[in-house]
N, C-alpha and C. Protein backbone atom coordinates (compact mmCIF):
# COMPACT_ATOMS: atom_id res chain seq x y z
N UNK A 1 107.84 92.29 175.54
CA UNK A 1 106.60 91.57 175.50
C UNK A 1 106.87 90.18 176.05
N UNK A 2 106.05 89.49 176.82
CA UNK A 2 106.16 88.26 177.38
C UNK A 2 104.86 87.15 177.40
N UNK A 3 103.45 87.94 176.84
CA UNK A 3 102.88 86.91 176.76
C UNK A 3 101.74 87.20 175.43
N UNK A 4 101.19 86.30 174.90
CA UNK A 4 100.11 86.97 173.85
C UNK A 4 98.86 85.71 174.03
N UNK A 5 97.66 85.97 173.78
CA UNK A 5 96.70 85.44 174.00
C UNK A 5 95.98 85.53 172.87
N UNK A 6 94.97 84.83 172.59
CA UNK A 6 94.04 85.17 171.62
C UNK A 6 92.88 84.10 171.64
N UNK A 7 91.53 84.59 171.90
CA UNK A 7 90.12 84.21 172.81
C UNK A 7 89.62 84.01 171.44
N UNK A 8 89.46 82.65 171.36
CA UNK A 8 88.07 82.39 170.52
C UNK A 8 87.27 82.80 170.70
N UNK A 9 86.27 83.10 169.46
CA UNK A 9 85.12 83.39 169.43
C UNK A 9 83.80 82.07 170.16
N UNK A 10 83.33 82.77 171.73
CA UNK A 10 82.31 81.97 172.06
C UNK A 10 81.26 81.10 171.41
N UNK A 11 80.54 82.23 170.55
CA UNK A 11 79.12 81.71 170.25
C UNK A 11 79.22 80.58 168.79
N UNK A 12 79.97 80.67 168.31
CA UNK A 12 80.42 80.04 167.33
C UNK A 12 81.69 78.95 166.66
N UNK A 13 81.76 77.43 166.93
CA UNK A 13 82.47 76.58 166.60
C UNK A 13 82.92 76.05 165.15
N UNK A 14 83.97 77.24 164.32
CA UNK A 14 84.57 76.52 163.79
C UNK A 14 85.85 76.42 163.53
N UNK A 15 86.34 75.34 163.86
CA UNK A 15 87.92 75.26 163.97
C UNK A 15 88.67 75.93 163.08
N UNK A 16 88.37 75.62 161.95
CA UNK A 16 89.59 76.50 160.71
C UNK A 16 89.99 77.49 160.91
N UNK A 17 89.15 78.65 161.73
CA UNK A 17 89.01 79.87 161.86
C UNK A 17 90.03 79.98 163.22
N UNK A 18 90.77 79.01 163.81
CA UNK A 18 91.53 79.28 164.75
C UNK A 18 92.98 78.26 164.60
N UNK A 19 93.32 78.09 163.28
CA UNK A 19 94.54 77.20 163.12
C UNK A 19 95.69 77.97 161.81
N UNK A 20 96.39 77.69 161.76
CA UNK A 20 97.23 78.18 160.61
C UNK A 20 97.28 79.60 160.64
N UNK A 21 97.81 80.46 161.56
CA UNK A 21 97.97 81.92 161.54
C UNK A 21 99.31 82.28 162.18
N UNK A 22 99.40 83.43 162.24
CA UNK A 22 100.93 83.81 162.72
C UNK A 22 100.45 85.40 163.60
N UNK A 23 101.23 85.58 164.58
CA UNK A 23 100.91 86.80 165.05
C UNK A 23 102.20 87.67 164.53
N UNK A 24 102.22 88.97 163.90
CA UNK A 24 103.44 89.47 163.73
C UNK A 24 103.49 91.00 164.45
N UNK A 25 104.92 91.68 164.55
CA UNK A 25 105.10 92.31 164.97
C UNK A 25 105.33 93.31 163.72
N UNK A 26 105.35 94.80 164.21
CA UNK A 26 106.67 95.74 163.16
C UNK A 26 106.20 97.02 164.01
N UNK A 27 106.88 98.09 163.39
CA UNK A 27 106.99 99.58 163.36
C UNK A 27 106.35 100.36 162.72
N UNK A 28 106.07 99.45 161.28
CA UNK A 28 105.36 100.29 159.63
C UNK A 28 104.02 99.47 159.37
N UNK A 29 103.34 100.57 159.58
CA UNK A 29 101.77 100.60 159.52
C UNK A 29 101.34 99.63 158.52
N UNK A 30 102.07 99.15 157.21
CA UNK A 30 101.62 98.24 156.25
C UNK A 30 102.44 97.08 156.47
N UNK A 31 102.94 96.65 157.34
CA UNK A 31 103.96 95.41 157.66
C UNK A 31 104.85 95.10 156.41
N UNK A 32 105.35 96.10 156.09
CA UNK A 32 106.25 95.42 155.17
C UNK A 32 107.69 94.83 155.43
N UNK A 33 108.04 94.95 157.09
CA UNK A 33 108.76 94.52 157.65
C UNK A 33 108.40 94.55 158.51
N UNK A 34 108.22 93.16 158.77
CA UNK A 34 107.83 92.50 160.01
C UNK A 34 108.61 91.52 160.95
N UNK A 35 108.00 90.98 162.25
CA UNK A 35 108.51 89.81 162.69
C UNK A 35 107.12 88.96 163.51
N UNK A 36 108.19 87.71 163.35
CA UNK A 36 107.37 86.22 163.45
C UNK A 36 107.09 86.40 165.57
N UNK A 37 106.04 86.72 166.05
CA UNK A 37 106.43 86.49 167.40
C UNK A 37 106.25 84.75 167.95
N UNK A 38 104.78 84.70 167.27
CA UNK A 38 104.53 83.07 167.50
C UNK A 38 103.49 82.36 166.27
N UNK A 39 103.19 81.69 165.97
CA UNK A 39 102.69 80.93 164.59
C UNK A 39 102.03 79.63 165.31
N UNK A 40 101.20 79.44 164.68
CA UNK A 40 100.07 77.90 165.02
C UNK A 40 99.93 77.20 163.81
N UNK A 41 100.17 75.93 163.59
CA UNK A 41 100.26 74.84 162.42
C UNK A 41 98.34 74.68 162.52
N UNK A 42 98.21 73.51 161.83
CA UNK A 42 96.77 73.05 161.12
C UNK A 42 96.20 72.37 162.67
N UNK A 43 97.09 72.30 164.03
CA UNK A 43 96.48 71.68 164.99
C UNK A 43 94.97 72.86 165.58
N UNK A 44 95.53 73.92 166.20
CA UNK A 44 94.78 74.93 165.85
C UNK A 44 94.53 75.48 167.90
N UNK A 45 93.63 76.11 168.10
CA UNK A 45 93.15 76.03 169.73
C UNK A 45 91.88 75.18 169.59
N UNK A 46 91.02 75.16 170.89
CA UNK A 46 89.56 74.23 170.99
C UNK A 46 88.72 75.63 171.45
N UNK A 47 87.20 74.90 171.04
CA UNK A 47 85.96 76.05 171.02
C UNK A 47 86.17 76.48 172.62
N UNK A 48 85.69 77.65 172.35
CA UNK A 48 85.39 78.80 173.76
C UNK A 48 86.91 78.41 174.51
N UNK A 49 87.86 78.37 173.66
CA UNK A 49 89.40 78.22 174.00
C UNK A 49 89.91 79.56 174.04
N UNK A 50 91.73 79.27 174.98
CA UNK A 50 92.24 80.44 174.65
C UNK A 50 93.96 80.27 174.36
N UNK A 51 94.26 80.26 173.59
CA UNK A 51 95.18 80.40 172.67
C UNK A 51 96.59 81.01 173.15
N UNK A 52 97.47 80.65 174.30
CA UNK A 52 97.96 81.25 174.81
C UNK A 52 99.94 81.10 174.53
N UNK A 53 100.48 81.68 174.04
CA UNK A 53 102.03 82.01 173.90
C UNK A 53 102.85 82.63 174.82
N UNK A 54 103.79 81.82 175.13
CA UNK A 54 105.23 83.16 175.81
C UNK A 54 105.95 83.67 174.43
N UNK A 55 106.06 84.89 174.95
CA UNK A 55 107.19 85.28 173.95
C UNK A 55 108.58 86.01 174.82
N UNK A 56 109.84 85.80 174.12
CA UNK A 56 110.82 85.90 174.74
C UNK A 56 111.74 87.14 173.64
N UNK A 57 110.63 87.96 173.45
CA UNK A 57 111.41 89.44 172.34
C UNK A 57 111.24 90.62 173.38
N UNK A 58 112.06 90.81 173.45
CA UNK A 58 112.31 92.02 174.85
C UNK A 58 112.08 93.28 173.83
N UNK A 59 111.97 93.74 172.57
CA UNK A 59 111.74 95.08 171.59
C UNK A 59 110.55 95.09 171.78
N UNK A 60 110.26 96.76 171.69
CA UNK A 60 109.22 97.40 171.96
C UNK A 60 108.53 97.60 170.11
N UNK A 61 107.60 96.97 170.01
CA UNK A 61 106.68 97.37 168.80
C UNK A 61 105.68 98.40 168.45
N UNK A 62 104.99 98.74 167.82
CA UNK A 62 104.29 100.06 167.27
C UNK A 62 102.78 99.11 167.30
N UNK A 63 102.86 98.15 165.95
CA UNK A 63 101.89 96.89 165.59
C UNK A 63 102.35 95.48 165.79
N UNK A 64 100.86 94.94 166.16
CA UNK A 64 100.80 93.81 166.37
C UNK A 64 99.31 93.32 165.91
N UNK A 65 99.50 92.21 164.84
CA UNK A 65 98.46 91.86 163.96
C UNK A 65 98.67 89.72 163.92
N UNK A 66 96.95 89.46 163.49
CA UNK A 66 97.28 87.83 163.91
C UNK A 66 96.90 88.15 162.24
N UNK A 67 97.60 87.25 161.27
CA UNK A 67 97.71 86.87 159.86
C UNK A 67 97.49 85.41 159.97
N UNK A 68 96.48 85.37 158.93
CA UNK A 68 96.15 83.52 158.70
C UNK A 68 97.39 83.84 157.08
N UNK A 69 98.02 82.46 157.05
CA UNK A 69 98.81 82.31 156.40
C UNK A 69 98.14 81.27 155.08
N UNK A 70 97.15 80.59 155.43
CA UNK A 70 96.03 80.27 154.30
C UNK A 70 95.16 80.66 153.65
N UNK A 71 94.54 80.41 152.84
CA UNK A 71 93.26 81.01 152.35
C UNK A 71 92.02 80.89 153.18
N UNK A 72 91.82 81.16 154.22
CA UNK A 72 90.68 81.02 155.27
C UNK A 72 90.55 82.00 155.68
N UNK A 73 89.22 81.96 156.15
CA UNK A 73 89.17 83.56 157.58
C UNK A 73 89.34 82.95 158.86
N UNK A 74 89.97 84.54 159.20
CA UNK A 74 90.03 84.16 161.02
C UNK A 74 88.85 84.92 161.66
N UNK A 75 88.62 84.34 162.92
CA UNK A 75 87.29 84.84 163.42
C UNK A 75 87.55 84.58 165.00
N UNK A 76 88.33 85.63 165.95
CA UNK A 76 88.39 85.47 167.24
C UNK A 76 88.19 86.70 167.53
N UNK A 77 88.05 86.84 169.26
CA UNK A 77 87.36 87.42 169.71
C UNK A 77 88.08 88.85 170.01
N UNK A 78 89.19 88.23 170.76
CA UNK A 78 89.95 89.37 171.44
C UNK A 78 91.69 88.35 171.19
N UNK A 79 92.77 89.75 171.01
CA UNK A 79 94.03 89.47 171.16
C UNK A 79 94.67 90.02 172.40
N UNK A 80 94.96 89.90 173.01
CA UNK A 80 95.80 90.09 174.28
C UNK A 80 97.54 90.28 173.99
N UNK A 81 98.06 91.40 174.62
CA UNK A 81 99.85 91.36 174.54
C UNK A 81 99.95 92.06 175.66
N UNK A 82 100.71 91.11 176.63
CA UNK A 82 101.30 91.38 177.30
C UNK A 82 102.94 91.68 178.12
N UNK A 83 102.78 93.01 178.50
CA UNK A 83 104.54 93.32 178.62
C UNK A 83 105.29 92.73 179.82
C-alpha cells in the first residue's frame, strides 16, 4: 500500500468529525490485531478537503477501517487505499 485518502463530507462543515482518528489495518474481521497505518491529532483536514497520507507498509491486508480514537463521530465521505 502506498497511499490512503479520505474525502470529507461536502455538504456539511464540521470539523470534529474529521480530526483525532487513526486508519488501521489487520487480517481479523474484529481488529483485534491490528496496525497503525497513519493517525491525525486534534489539527484535523479543512471542509470539502481531502485528507491525504503516504504509507510506506509494503504487507498486503484483508481490512482497512478509519477509528476516531475520541468520543466523537466521524462523518466522511469516501476512503481511498491505494497499492
Amino acid at each position: 500500500m502506498s497511499k490512503l485518502e479520505l474525502v470529507a463530507r461536502q455538504d456539511v462543515d464540521q470539523s470534529m468529525t474529521k480530526r483525532i482518528f487513526e486508519v488501521r489495518a489487520s487480517d481479523v474481521p474484529g481488529f483485534s490485531s491490528y496496525v497503525v497505518l497513519k493517525s491525525e491529532g486534534s489539527t484535523g483536514f479543512p471542509h470539502q478537503g481531502t485528507w491525504t497520507q503516504n504509507v510506506s507498509n509494503n504487507n498486503t491486508y484483508r481490512y482497512i477501517a478509519v477509528v476516531k480514537t475520541v468520543n466523537e463521530y466521524l462523518w466522511i465521505s469516501e476512503l481511498r487505499v491505494f497499492n
